[in-house]
Every structure is written in C-alpha cells, then in structure tokens.
Protein backbone atom coordinates (compact mmCIF):
# COMPACT_ATOMS: atom_id res chain seq x y z
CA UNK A 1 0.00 0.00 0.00
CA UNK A 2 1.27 3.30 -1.30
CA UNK A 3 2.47 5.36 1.95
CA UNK A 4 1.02 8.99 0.60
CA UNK A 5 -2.60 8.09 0.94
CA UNK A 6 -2.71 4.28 2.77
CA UNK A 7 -5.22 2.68 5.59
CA UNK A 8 -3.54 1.78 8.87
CA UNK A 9 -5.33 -1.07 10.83
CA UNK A 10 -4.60 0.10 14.49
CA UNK A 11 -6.36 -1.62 17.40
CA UNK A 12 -9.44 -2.60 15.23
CA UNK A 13 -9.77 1.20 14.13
CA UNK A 14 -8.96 2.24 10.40
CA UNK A 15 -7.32 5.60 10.19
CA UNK A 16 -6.91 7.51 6.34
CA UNK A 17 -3.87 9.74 6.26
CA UNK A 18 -3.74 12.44 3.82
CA UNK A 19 -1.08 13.03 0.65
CA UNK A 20 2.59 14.17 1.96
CA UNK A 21 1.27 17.06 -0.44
CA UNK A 22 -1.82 18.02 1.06
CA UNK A 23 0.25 18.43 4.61
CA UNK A 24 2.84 20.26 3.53
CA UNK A 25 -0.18 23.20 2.50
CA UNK A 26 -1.29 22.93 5.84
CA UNK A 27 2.12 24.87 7.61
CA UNK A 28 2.27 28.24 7.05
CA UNK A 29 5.42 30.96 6.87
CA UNK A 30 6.58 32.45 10.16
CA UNK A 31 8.48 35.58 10.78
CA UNK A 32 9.78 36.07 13.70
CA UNK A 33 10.22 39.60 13.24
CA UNK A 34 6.34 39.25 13.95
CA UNK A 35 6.02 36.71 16.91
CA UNK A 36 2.28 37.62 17.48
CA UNK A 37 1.65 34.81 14.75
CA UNK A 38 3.59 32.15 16.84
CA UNK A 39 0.49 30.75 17.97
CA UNK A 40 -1.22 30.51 14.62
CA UNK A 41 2.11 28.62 13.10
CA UNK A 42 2.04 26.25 16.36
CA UNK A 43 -1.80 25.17 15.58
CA UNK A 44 -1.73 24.75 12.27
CA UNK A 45 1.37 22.49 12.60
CA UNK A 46 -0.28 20.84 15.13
CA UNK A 47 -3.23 19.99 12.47
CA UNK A 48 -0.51 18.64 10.22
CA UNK A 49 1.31 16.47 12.29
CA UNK A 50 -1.76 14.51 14.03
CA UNK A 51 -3.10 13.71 10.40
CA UNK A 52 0.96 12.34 9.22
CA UNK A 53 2.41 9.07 9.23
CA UNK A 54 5.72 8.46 11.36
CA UNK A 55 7.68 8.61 8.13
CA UNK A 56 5.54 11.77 7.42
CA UNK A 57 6.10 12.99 10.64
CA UNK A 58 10.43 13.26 9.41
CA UNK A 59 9.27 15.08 6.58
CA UNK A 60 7.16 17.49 8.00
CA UNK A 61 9.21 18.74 10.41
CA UNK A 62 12.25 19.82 7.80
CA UNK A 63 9.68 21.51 6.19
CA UNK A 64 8.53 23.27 9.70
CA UNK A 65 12.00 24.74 10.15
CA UNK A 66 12.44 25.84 6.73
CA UNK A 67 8.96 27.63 7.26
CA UNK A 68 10.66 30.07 9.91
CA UNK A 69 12.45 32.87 8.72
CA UNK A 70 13.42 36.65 10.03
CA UNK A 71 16.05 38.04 12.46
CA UNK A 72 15.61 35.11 14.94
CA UNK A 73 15.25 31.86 12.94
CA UNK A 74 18.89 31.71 13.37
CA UNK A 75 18.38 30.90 16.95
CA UNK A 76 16.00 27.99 15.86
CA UNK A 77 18.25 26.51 13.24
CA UNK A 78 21.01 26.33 15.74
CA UNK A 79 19.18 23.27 17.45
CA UNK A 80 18.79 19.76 16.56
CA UNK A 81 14.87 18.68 17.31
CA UNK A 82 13.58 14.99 17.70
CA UNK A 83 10.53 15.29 17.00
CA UNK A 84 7.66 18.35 16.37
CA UNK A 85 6.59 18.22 19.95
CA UNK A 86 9.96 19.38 21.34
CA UNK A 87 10.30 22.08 18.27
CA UNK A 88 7.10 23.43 19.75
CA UNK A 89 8.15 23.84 23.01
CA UNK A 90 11.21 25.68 22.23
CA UNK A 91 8.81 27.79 20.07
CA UNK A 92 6.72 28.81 23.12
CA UNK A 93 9.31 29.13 25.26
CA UNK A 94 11.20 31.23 22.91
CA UNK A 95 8.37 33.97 21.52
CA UNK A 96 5.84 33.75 22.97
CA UNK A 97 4.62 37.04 24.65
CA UNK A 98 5.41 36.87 28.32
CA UNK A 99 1.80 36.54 30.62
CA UNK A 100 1.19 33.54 33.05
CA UNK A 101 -1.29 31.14 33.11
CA UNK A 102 -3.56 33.79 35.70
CA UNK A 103 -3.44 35.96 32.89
CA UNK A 104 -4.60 33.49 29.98
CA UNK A 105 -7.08 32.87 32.14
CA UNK A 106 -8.50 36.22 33.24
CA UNK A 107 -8.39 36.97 29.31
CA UNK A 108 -9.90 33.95 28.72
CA UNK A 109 -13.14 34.76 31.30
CA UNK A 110 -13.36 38.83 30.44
CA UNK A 111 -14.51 37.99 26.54
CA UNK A 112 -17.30 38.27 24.72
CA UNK A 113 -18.68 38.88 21.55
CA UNK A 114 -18.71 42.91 20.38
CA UNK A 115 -21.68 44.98 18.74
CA UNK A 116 -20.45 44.43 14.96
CA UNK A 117 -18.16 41.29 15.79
CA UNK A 118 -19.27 37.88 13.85
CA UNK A 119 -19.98 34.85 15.20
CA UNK A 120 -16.93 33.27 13.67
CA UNK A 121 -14.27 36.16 14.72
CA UNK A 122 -15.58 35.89 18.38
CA UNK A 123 -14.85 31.92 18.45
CA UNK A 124 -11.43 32.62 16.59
CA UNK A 125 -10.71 34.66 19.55
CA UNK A 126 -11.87 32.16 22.43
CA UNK A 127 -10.24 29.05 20.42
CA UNK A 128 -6.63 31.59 20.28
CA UNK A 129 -7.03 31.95 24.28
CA UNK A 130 -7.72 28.44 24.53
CA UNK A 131 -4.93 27.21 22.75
CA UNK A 132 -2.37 29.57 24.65
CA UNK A 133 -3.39 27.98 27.78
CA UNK A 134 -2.96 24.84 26.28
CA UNK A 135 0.19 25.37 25.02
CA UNK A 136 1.31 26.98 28.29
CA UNK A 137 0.22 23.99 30.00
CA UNK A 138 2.13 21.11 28.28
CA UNK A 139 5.49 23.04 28.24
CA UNK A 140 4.92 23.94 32.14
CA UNK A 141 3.40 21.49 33.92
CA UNK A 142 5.03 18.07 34.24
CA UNK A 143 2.88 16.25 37.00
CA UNK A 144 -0.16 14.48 37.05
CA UNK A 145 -2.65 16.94 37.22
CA UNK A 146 -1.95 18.17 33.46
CA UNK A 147 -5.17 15.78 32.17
CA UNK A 148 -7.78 17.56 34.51
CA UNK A 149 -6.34 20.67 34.04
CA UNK A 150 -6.46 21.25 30.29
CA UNK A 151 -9.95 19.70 30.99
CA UNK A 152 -11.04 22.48 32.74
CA UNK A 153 -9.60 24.51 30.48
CA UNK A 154 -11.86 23.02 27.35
CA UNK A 155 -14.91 23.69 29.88
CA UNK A 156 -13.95 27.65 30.63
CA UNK A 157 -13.66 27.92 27.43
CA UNK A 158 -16.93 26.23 25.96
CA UNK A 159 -18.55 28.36 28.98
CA UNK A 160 -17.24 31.59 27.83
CA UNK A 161 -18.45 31.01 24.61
CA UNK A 162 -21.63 30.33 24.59
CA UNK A 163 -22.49 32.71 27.21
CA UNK A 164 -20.54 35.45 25.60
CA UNK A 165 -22.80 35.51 22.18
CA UNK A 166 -24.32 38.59 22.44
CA UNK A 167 -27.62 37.88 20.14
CA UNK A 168 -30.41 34.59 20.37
CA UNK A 169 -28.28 32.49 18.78
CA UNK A 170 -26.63 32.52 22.42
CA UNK A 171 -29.84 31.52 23.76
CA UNK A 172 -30.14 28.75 21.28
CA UNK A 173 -26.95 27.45 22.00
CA UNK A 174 -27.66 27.31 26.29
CA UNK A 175 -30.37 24.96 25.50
CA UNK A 176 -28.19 22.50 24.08
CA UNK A 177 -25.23 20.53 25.72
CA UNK A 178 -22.38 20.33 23.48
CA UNK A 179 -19.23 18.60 24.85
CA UNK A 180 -16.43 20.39 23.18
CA UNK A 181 -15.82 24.22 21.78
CA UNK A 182 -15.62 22.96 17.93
CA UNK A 183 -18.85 21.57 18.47
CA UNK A 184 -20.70 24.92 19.41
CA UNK A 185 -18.75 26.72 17.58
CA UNK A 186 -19.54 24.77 14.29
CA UNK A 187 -23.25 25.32 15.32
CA UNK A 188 -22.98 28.89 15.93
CA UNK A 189 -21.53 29.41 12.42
CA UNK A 190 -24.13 27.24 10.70
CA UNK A 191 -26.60 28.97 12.40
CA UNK A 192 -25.14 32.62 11.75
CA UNK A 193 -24.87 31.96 8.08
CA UNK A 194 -28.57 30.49 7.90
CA UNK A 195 -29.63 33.98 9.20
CA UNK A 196 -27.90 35.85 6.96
CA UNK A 197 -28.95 33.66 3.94
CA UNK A 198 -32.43 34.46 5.32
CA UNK A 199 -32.09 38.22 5.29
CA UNK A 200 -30.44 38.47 2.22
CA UNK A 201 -33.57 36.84 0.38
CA UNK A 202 -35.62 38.93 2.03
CA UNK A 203 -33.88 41.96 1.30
CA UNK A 204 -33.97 40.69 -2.24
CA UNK A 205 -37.78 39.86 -2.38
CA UNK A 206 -38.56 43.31 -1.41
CA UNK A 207 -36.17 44.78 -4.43
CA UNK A 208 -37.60 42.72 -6.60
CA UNK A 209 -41.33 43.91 -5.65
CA UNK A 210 -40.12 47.59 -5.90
CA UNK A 211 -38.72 47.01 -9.27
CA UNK A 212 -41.72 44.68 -10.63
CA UNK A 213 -44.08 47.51 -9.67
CA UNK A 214 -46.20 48.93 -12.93
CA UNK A 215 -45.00 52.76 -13.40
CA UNK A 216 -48.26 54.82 -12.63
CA UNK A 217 -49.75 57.14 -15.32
CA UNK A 218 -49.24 60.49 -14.91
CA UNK A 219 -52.43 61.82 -15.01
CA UNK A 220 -51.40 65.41 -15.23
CA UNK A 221 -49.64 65.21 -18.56
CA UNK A 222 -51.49 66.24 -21.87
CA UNK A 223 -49.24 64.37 -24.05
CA UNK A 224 -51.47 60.89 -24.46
CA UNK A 225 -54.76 62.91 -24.50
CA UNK A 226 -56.63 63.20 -28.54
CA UNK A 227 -56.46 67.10 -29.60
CA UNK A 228 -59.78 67.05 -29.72
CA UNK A 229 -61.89 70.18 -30.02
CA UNK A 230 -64.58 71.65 -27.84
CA UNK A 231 -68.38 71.71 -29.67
CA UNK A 232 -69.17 74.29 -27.36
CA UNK A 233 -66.54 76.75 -27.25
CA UNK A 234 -64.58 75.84 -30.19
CA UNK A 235 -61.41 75.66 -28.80
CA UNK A 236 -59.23 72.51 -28.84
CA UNK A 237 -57.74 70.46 -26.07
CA UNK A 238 -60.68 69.92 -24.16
CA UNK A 239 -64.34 68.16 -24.73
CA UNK A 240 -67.47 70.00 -24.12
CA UNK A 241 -68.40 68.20 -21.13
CA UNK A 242 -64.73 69.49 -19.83
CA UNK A 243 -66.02 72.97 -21.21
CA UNK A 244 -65.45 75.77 -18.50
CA UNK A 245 -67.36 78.39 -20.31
CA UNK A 246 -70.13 75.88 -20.59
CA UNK A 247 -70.57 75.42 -17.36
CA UNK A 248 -70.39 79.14 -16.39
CA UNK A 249 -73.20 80.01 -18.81
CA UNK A 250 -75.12 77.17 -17.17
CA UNK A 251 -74.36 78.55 -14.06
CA UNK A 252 -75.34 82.12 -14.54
CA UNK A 253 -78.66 81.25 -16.21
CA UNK A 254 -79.85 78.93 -13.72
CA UNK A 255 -79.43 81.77 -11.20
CA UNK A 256 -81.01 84.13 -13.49
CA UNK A 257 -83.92 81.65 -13.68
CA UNK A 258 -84.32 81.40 -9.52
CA UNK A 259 -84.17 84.90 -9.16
CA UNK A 260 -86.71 85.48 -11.94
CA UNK A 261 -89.58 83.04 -10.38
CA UNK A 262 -88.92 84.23 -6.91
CA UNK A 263 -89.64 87.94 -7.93
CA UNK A 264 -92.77 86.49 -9.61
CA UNK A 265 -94.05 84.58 -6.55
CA UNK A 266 -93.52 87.60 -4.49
CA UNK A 267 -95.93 89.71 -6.28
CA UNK A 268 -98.57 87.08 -6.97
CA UNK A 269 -98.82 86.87 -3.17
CA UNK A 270 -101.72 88.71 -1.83
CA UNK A 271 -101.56 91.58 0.88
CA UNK A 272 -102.22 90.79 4.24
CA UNK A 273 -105.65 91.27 5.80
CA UNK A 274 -104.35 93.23 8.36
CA UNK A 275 -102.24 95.05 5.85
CA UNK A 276 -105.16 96.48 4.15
CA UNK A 277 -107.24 97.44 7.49
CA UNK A 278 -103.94 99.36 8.28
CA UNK A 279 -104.38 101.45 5.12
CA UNK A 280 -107.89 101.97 5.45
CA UNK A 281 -107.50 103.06 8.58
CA UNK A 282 -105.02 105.63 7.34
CA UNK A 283 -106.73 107.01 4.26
CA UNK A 284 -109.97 107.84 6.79
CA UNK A 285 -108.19 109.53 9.04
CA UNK A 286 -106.52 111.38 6.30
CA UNK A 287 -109.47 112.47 4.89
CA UNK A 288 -111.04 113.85 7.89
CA UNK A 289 -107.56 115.57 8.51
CA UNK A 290 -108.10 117.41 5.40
CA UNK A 291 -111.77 118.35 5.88
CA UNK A 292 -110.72 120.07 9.10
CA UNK A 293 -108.21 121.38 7.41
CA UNK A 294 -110.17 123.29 4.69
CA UNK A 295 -113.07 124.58 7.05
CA UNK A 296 -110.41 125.97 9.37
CA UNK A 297 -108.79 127.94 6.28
CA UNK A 298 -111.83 129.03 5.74
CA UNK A 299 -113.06 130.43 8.60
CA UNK A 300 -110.05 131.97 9.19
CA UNK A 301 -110.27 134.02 5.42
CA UNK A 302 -113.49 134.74 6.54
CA UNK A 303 -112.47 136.87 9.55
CA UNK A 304 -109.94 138.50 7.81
CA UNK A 305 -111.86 139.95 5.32
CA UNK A 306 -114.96 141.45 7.09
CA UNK A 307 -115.37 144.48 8.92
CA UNK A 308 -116.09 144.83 12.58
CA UNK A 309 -117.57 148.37 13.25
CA UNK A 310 -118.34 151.93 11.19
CA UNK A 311 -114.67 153.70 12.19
CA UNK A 312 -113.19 150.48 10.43
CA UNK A 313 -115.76 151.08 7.48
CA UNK A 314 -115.12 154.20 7.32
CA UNK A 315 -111.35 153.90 7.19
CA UNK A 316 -111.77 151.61 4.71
C-alpha cells in the first residue's frame, strides 16, 4: 500500500492519512520579526502532524523549520529537534509574549462577543485563548494533574463562549449541551450563516417587488390625451363636457332663472288682511284731517276779510 494516501489497521480502528502534499499546505510561513503569529504557526502544525504518518512525521518537520524565517530563525536553526513536539516547546518558550497562566485565564473569562463582531471572529478569539493555555500547560506542567487541568480549560472555554454571544443564537446554544468548543462553535456558524442567507432573500424579495411595480400614469400630462376640439366653445384640447365656459353660462342662467320666479311669486302673493285694514284706517283719518283742514282755512279768510264796526268802514 502506497504510503502517501494508505489505511492503517490500528487496534481494530482504520485511520486515512492524507497526501505528503496536502500536509505540507497545511504549515504556514513564520516571521519572527512578527512573533504575534507564533500561535497561529504552532496550531496549524499541530493539524498537520496529528493527520501524518511516522515517516511523514520526518518530513514534516524539515519543512517546519524551513517555514521560519526573520532576524531570529537563526536561533532555531542552531538546534537539533527529535521530534515536532519538542520544536514546539522551544517555540513557546522562545516567543511567545510573556503573561502567566492567571493571565490566559482572566483573558480567557473577560470575553465576549462585540456589537459588529461575527460569530466566527468571536470563536477565533476564544479558540486563540484556549490554545495559549494549552500550550502553556504542556510546556509547564510536568505532573499528574496536566489531564484535569487542560480539561477544565476546554470547559472555561466552551462556557465563555456560549455565554458570551451577544444575540439569540446565544440563547439557542444554552439549551443544548455540546461537549467540546468545535462543536458549538460549528453550530454557531451554521446557524449565523442560515440567518444571513435568510435576510439576504428577504432583502432581495422586497427589491424585486419595488422594481416589478407597474410605473403609474401620470395623469397630469397632456401628451397621451386626442387634440380634440370643444363643440361648445370651439377651442381645442378639451371636450365639451370638460367645457369651462359651458358650465359658467349654465351657471349664470340657472341663477337668473331662480331669481326670476322668486320675484314672480312675491308679487302674486296677496296683501295681508291686516295690511289692508292698516291702510284703510289711514286714508280715513286722512281724509277727515283734510276736511278740518279746509273749514279751518276758511273760517279763518273769513275773519280776515270782514269788517267789525263803522270807524273800520269808514277807514276803509
């Protein structure tokens, strides 16, 4: 069986391991000018090594060193190495940043997810942490108590985790058990990327209803109506039931007409009965007004004009 891609029978268990090729893709470059990526070279060797064959294992560690460059990678060279597991150590030892297990740990239990953080950067985060501790762990401890301790390291961290989500899909996640970090973590992601699948057809449905939407007729515009002319009027662009002077005339005569009948009703009416005792009354007493009148004028000329006594004769 071809050693690049063979089956190992191991304890009743079958185990696939993965082209020389494939591994060697899996190590990245480090530059030790930049020892903030220490960690991220250390896991992703880790990945490569745990999925290689012993004779792999030779392989993939000459490639490893090869991978480290910058000022300090002389340091590294100078060494002779077993196997990856003591390369790593010296790696840790050597860059990385200088905080104790209490402080791994406090960083580890002060995280959680921020405002416009995803769901995947937060659990890169908590999985870094996680892996520090880790890491600090193996090359520090040497007793017994290393198994329960990196134990309760894979539980702070799970804990931290879930309970550090800062939308519902932290809610979803404390109703479920999951026994490991990867495990809600790969649920978190599936779930996150449902949601935004979601909104993104509905943000699309709603385009495509504004776009589908008929364009309404302006009903202002002239330009579709006939030039047709008025029979009224004469004048084009309107009809004569649109006719304004039509409906002016209209206007005006009917008014004319209602003032005309109410005139006419008004005079048909007879007068009052008391009306017409008033003026009776009034022409009578005029009448006798004038009678007394006359026959006091007349007495009166009378008197004037006749004489009294002889002297007044006589002077006359």
């Amino acid at each position: 069986m071809s050693t690049n891609k063979m089956d190992i029978k191991t304890e009743g268990k079958i185990e696939e391991h993965l082209p020389l090729s494939t591994l060697l893709q899996l190590i990245p470059d480090f530059n030790t000018n930049d020892i903030s990526q220490v960690y991220r070279y250390i896991r992703s060797c880790d990945s490569a090594f745990k999925l290689s064959t012993d004779t792999q294992c030779e392989i993939l560690l000459v490639f490893a060193l090869n991978k480290i460059t910058g000022p300090f990678s002389s340091d590294v060279h100078a060494k002779q190495y077993k196997d990856w597991a003591e390369l790593k150590i010296f790696l840790i030892q050597k860059f990385s940043q200088t905080k104790t297990l209490g402080h791994l740990h406090l960083e580890l239990q002060s995280m959680f997810q921020k405002p416009t953080e995803s769901v995947t950067d937060y659990l890169h985060r908590v999985d870094l942490c996680r892996n520090k501790i880790l890491e600090k762990l193996a090359a520090e401890i040497k007793d017994e108590s290393l198994p329960g301790r990196k134990t309760m390291t894979e539980e702070s961290a799970l804990n931290v985790f879930i309970n550090g989500l800062n939308s519902d899909i932290g809610i979803m996640l404390r109703t479920r058990e999951f026994k490991t970090l990867s495990e809600a973590g790969n649920f978190a992601m599936q779930e996150e990327k449902i949601r935004k699948m979601n909104s993104a057809r509905q943000d699309l449905l709603s385009n495509q209803k504004i776009t589908s939407r008929p364009p309404r007729p302006n009903t202002n515009s002239n330009s579709n109506r006939p030039q047709q002319s008025c029979n009224y009027c004469k004048k084009p662009g309107h009809l004569i039931s649109e006719c304004r002077k039509r409906a002016y005339n209209n206007n005006l005569k009917q008014q004319t007409n209602t003032h005309t009948n109410t005139h006419q009703n008004q005079r048909a009416l007879p007068a009052p009965q008391h009306f017409n005792k008033s003026v009776n009354h009034l022409n009578s007493q005029a009448a006798v007004e004038m009678d007394m009148f006359t026959e006091t004028a007349s007495n009166n000329f009378s008197i004037a004009h006749t004489p009294t006594s002889n002297t007044e004769i006589q002077e006359l």
